[in-house]
Protein backbone atom coordinates (compact mmCIF):
# COMPACT_ATOMS: atom_id res chain seq x y z
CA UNK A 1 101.22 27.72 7.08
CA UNK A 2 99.91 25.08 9.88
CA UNK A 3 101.82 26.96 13.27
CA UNK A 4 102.83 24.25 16.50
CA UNK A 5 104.38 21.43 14.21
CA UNK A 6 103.72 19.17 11.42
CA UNK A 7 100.04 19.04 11.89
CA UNK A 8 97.29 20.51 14.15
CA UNK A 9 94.07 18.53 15.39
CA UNK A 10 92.22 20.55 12.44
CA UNK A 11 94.48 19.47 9.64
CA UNK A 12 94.45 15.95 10.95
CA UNK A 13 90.73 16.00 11.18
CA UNK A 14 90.18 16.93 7.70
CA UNK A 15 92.85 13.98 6.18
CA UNK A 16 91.12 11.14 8.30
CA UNK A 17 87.48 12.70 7.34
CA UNK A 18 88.92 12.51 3.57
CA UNK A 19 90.62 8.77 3.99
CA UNK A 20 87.44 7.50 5.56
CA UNK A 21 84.75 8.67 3.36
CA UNK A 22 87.32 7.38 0.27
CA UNK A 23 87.68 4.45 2.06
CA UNK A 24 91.15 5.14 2.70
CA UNK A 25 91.75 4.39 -1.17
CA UNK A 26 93.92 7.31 -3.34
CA UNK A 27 92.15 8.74 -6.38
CA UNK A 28 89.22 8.51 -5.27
CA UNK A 29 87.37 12.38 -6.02
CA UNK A 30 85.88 13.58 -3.14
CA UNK A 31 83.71 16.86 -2.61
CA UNK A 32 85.11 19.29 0.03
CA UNK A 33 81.96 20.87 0.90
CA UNK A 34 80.77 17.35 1.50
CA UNK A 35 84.15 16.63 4.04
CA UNK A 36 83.71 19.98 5.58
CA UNK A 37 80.18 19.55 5.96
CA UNK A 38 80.81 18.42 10.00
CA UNK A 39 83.99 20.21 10.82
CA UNK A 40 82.18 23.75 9.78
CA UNK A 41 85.91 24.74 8.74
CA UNK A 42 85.81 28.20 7.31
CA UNK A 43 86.16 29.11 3.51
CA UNK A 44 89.84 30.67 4.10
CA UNK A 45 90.60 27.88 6.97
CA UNK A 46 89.87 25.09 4.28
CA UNK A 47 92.03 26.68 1.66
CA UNK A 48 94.99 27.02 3.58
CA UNK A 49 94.74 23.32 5.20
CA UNK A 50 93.90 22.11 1.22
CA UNK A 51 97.20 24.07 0.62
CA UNK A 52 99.62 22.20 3.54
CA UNK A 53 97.92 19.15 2.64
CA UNK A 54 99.19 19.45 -1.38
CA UNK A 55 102.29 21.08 -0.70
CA UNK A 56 103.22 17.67 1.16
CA UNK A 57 102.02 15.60 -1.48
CA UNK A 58 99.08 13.73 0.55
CA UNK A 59 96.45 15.19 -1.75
CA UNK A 60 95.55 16.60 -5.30
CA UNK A 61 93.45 19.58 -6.23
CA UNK A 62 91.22 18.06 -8.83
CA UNK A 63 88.97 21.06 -9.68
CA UNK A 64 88.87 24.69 -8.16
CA UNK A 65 85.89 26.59 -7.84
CA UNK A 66 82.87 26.38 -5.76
CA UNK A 67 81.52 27.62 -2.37
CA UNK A 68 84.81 26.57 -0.77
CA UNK A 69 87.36 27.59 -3.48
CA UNK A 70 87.64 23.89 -4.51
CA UNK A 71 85.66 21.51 -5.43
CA UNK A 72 87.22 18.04 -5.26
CA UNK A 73 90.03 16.73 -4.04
CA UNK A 74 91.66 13.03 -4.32
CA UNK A 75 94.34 11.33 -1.23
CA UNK A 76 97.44 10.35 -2.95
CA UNK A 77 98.59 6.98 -1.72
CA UNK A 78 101.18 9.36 0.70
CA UNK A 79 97.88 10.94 1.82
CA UNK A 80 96.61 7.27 2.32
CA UNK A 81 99.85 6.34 4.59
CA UNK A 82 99.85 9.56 6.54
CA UNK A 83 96.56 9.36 7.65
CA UNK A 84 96.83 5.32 8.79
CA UNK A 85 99.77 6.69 11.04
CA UNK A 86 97.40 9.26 12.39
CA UNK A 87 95.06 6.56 13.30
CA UNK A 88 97.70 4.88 15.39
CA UNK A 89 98.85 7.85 17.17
């Protein structure tokens, strides 16, 4: 559970890392080691904000596994919307 509203700065970061390097296009698989490989978010952290992020529909868990208990991950087009509003906060 993300505490101190809808989203915190690390959440946020981690949707506009993930809309930029898809090129803010849905379906697109990305790696998650590959977005968290800047923001240094750890293994549990990542889980839980992969978690908020698919309980509200703005991404899909494509494949778990791997170093960071999933591997890929694709925006849905909500995903794509959400994180264009961030940008204009």
């Amino acid at each position: 559970m993300i505490i101190g509203g809808d989203f915190n700065n690390k959440c946020r970061n981690l949707l506009l890392r993930a809309a930029e390097q898809s090129g803010f296009q849905s379906g697109v698989s990305l790696n998650v080691e590959d977005l968290n490989s800047n923001l240094n978010y750890s293994r549990k952290e990542i889980a839980g904000y992969l978690e908020y992020l698919k309980d509200r529909n703005f991404i899909l868990l494509s494949s778990i596994g791997g170093p960071l208990l999933y591997g890929h991950i694709e925006l849905t087009r909500k995903g794509i919307v959400k994180a264009k509003e961030l940008l204009s906060d």
